[in-house]
Protein backbone atom coordinates (compact mmCIF):
# COMPACT_ATOMS: atom_id res chain seq x y z
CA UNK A 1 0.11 49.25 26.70
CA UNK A 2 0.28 48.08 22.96
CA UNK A 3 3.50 49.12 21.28
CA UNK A 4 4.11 49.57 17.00
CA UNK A 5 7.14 50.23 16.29
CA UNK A 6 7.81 51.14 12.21
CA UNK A 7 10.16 52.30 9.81
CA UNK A 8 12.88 49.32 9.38
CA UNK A 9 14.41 48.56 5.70
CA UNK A 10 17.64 48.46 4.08
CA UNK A 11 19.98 51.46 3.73
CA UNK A 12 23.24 51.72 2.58
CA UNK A 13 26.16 52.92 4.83
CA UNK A 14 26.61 56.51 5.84
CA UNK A 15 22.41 56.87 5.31
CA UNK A 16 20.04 57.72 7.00
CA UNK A 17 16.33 56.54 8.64
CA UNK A 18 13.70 57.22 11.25
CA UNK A 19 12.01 54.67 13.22
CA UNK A 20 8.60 55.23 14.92
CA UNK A 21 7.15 53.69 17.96
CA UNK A 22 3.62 54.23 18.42
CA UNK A 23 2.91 54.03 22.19
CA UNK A 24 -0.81 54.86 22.74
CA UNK A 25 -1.46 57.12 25.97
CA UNK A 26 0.92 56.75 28.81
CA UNK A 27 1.41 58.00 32.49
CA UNK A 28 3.42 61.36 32.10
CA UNK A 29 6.56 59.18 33.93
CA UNK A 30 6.77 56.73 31.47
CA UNK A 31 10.40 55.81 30.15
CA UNK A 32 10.91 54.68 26.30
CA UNK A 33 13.62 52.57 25.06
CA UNK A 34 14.92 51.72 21.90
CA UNK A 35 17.00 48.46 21.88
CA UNK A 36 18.04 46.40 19.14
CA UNK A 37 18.95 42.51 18.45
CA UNK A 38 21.32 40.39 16.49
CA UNK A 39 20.36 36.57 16.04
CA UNK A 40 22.21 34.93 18.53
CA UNK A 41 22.93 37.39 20.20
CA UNK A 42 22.00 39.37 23.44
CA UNK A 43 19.27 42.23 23.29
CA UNK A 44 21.34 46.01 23.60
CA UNK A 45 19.98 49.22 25.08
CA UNK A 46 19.82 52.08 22.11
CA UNK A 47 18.66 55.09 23.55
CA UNK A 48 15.60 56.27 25.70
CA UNK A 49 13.43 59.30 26.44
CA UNK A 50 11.43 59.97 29.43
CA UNK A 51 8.26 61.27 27.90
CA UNK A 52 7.49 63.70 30.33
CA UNK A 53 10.64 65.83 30.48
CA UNK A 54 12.24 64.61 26.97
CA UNK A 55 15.51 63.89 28.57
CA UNK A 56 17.24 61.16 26.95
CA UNK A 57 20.05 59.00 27.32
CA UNK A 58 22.16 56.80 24.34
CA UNK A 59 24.26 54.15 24.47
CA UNK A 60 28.07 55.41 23.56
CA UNK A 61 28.21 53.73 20.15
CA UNK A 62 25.70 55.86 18.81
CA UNK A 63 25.87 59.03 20.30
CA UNK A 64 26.14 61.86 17.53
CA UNK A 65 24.48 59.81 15.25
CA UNK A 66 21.27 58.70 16.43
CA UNK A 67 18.45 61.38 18.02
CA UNK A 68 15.59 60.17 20.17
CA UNK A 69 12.23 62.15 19.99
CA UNK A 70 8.58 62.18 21.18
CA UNK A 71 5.54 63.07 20.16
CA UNK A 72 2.96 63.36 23.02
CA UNK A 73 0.18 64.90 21.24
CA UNK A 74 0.21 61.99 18.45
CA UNK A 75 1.44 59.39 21.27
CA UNK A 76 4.64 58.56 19.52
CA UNK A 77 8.58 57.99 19.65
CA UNK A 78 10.98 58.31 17.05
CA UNK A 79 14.69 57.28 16.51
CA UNK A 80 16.21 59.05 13.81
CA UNK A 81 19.61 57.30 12.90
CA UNK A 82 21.95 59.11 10.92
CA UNK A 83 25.66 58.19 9.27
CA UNK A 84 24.53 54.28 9.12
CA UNK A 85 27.61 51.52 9.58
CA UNK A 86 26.52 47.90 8.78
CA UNK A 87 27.36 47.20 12.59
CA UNK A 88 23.91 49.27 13.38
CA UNK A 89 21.76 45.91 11.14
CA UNK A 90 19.59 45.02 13.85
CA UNK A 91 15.83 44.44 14.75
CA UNK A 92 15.09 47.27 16.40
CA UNK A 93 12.07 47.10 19.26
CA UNK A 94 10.71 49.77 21.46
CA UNK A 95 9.66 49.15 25.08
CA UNK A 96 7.87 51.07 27.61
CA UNK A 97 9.28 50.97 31.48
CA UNK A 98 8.84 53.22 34.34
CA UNK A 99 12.46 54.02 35.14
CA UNK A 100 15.35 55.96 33.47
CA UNK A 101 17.73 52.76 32.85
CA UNK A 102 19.39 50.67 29.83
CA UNK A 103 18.32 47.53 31.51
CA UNK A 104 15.76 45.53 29.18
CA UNK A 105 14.71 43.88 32.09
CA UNK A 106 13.54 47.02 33.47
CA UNK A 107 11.30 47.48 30.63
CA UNK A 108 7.54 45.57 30.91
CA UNK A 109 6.28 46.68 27.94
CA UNK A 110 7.67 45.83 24.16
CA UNK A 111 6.59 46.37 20.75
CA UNK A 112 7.20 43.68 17.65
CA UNK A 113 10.27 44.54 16.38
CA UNK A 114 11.48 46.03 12.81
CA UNK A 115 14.67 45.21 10.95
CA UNK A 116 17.47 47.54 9.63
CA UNK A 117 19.99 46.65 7.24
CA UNK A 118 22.57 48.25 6.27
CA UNK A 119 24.60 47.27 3.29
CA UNK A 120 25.60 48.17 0.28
């Protein structure tokens, strides 16, 4: 499992931007995660998706504001992120795991990551 995840860049607060993981083919159980990192800090679950049944699950601080998709025809995830707050700068990585958890650790697979900004 290769992972590419896209999108990243600087927006200013209260905008708006869609990441894009591109997973290649996976098992119809597969789980995908969204987590993102501060320097220095520890890696935090974001959201995930269980590509078979689309159900997803978000971490409290961005529920409302961020929406986790799939795309199994074209083999990809996307996190749409709406209403921005600086708080949200991270690099932002998608992973690929077989269970439907916010652990990292229960995540094998992970894609290089891309940063958001958000400033003004």
């Amino acid at each position: 499992v290769q992972l590419q995840a896209s999108g990243g860049g600087l927006v200013q607060p209260g905008g708006s931007l869609t990441l894009s993981c591109a997973t290649g083919r996976l098992y119809s159980s597969a789980v995908i995660g969204w987590f993102r990192q501060v320097p220095g800090k520890e890696r935090d679950f974001v959201a995930l998706i269980r590509r078979s049944s689309g159900t997803t699950y978000y971490t409290d601080s961005v529920k409302g504001r961020f929406i986790i998709s799939r795309d199994n025809a074209e083999n990809m995830v996307y996190l749409r992120m709406n209403s921005l707050k600086p708080e949200d700068t991270a690099v932002y990585s998608c992973a690929v795991g077989s269970t439907f958890e916010s652990r990292a650790a229960a995540y094998k697979y992970w894609g290089q990551g891309t940063k958001v900004t958000v400033s003004s």
